[in-house]
C-alpha atoms as a PDB file:
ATOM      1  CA  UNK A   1       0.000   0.000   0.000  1.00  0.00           C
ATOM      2  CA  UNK A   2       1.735   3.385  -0.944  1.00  0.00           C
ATOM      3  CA  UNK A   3       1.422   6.287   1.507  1.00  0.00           C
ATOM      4  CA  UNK A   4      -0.565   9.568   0.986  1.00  0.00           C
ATOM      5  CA  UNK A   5       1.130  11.549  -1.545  1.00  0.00           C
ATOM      6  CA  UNK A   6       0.863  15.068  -0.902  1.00  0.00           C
ATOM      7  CA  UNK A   7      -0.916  17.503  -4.065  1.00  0.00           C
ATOM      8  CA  UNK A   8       2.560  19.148  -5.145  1.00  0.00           C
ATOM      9  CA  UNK A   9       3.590  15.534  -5.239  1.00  0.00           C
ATOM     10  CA  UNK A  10       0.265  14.434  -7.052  1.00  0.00           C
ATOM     11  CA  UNK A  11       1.368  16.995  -9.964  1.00  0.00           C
ATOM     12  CA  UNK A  12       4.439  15.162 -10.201  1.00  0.00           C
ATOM     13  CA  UNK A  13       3.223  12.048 -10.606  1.00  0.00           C
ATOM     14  CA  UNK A  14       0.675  13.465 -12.943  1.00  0.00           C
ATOM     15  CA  UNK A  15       3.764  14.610 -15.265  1.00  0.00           C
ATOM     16  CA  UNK A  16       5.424  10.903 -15.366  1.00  0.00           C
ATOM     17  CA  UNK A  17       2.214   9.165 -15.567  1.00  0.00           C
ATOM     18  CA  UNK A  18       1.806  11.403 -18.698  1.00  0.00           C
ATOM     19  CA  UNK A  19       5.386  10.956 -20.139  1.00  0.00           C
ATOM     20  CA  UNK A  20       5.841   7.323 -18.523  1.00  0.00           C
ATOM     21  CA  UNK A  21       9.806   8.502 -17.413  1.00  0.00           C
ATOM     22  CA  UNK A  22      11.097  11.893 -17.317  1.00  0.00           C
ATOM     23  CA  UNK A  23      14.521  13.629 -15.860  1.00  0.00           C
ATOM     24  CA  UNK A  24      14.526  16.415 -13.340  1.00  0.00           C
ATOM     25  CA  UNK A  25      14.261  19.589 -15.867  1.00  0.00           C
ATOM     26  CA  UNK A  26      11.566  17.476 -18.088  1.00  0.00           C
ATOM     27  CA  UNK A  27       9.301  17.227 -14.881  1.00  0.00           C
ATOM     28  CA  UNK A  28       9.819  20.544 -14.226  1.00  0.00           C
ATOM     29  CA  UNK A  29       9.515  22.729 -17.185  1.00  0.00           C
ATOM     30  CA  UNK A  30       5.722  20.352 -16.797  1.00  0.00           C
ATOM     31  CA  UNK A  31       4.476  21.916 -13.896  1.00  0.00           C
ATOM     32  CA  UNK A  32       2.493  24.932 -13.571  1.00  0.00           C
ATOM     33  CA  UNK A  33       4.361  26.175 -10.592  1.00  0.00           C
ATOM     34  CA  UNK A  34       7.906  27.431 -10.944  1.00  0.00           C
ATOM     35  CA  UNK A  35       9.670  25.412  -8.778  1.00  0.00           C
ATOM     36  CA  UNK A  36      13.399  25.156  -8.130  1.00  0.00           C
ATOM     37  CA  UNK A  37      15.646  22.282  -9.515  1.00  0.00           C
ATOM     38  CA  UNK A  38      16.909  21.067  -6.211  1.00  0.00           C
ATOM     39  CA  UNK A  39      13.228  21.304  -4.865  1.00  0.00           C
ATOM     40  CA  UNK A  40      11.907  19.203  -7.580  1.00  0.00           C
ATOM     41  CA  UNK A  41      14.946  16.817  -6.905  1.00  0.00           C
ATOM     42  CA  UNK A  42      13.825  16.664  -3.413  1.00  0.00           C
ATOM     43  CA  UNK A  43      10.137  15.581  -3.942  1.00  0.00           C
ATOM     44  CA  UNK A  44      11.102  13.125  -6.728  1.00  0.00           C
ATOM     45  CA  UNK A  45      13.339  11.170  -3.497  1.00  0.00           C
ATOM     46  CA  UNK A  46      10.461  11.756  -1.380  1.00  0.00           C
ATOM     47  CA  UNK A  47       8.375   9.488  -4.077  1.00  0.00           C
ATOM     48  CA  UNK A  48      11.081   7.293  -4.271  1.00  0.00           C
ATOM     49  CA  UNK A  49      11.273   6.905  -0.701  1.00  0.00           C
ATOM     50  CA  UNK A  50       7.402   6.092  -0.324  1.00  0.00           C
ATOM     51  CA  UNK A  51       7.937   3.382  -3.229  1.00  0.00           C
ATOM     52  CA  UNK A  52       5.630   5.418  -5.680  1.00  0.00           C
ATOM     53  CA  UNK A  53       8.876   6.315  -8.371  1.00  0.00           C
ATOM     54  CA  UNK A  54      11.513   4.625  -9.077  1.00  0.00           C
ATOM     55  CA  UNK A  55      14.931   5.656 -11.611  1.00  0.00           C
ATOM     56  CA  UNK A  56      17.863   4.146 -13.874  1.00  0.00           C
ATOM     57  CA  UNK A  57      20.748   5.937 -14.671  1.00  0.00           C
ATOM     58  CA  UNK A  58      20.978   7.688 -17.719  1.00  0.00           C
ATOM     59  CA  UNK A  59      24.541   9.307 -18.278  1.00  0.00           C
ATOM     60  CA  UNK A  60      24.670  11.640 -15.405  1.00  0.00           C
ATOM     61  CA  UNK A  61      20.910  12.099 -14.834  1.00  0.00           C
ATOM     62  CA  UNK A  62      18.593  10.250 -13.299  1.00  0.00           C
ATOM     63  CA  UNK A  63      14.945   9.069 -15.273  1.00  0.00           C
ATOM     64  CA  UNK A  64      12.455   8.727 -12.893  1.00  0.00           C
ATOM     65  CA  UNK A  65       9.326   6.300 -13.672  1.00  0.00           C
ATOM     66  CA  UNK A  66       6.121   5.804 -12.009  1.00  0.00           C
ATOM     67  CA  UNK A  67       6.015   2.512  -9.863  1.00  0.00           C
ATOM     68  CA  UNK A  68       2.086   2.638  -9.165  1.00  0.00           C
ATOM     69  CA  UNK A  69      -0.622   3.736 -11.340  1.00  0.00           C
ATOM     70  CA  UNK A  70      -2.984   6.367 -11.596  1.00  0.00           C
ATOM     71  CA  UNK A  71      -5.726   4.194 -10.447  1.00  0.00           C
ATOM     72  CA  UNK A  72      -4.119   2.782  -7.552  1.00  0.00           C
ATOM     73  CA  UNK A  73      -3.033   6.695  -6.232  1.00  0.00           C
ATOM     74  CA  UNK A  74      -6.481   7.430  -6.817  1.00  0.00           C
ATOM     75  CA  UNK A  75      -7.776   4.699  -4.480  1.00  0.00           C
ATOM     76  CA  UNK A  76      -5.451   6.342  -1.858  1.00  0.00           C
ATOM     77  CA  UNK A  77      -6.360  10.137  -2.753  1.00  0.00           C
ATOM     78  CA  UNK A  78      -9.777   9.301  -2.330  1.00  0.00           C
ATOM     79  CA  UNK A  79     -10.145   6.509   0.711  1.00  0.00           C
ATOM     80  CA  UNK A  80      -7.999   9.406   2.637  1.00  0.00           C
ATOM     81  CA  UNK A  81     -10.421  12.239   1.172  1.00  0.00           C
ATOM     82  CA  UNK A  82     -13.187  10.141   2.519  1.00  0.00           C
ATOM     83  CA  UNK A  83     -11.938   9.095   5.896  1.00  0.00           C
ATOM     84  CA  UNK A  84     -10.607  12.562   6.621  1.00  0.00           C
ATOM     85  CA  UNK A  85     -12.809  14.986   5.037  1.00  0.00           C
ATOM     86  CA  UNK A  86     -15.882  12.673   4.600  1.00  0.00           C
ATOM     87  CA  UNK A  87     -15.727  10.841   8.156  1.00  0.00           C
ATOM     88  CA  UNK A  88     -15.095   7.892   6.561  1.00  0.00           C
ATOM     89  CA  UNK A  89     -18.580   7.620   4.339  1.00  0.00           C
ATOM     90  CA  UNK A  90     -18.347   6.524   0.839  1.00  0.00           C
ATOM     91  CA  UNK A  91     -21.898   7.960   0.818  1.00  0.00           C
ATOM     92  CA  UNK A  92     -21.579  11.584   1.585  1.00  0.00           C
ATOM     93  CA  UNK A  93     -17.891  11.682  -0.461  1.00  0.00           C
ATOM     94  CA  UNK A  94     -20.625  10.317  -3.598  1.00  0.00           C
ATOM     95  CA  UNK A  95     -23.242  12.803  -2.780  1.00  0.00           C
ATOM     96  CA  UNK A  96     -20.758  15.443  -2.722  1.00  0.00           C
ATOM     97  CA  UNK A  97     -19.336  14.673  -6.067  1.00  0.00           C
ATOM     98  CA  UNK A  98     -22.876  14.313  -7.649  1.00  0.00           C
ATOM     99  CA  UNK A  99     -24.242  17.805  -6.524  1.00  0.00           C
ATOM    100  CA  UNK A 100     -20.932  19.862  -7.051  1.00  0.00           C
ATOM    101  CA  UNK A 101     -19.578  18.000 -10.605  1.00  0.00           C
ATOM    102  CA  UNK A 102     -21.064  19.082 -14.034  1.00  0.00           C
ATOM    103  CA  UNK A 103     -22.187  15.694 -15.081  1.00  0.00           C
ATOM    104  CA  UNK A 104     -23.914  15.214 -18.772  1.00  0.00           C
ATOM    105  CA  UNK A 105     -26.937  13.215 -19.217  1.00  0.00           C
ATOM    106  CA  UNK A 106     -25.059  10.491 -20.731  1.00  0.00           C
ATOM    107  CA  UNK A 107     -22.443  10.490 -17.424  1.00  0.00           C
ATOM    108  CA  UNK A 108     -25.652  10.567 -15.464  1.00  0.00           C
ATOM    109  CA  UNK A 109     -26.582   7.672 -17.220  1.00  0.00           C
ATOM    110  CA  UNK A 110     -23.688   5.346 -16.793  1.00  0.00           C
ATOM    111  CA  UNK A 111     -23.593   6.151 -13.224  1.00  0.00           C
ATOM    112  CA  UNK A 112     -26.701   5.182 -12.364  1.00  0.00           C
ATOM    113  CA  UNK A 113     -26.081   1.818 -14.398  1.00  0.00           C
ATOM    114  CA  UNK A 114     -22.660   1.837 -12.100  1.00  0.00           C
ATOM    115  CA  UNK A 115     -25.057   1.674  -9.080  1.00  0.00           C
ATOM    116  CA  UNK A 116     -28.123  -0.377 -10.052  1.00  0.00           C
ATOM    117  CA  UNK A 117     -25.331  -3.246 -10.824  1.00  0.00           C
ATOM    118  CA  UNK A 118     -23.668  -2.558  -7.673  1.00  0.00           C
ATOM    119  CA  UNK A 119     -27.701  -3.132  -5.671  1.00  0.00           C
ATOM    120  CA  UNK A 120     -28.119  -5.694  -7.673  1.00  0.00           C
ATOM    121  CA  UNK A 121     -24.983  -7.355  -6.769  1.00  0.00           C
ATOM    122  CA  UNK A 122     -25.592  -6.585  -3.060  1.00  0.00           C
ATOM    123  CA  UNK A 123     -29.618  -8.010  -3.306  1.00  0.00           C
ATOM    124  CA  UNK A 124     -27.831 -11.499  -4.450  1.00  0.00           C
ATOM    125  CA  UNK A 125     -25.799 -11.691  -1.136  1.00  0.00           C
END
């Protein structure tokens, strides 16, 4: 199970998960913020550390690659969003994100497909 990562560390992983492996500056000139080298170099350990990146040698730089997926940060994002902000109900961090999101008919749709399979599932047990 990976740790929390952190949102400026969520835009980092957002830029390898986009390029698949990048160096220091390529991450960098990425994100919106203007961060420093050394800083950047600092957060890409941290990830490294909490087994989310990983890196090879290349010459005298370092490419850094993404060791989980998007999916698997998001079940961490959002199981900590809904613990900590939602007090730990699945139910109110849905609610939420049906009356605050912009959803189309056709998004409406499928998610209400989404969650007749999931009663129906549940009715079977």
């Amino acid at each position: 199970m990976i740790r929390t990562p952190t949102a400026r560390e969520m835009d980092i992983m957002s830029v390898l998960w986009d390029l698949e492996a990048a160096t220091v500056p390529e991450v960098r000139e990425r994100l919106a913020d203007d961060l420093a080298y050394n800083t950047v170099l600092s957060m890409l350990r941290v990830l490294e550390a909490k087994g989310m990146v990983g890196h090879r040698k290349e010459g005298r730089a370092h490419r850094y690659h993404p060791l989980v997926d998007r999916e698997e940060a998001g079940r961490v994002v959002l199981g900590r969003l809904r613990d900590k902000i939602f007090k730990g109900s699945g139910e109110l961090l849905m609610t939420h994100l049906v009356a605050e999101e912009t959803l189309s008919p056709g998004a409406v749709r499928r998610l209400r497909q989404q969650l007749d399979e999931r009663l129906k599932k549940e009715e079977e047990r």
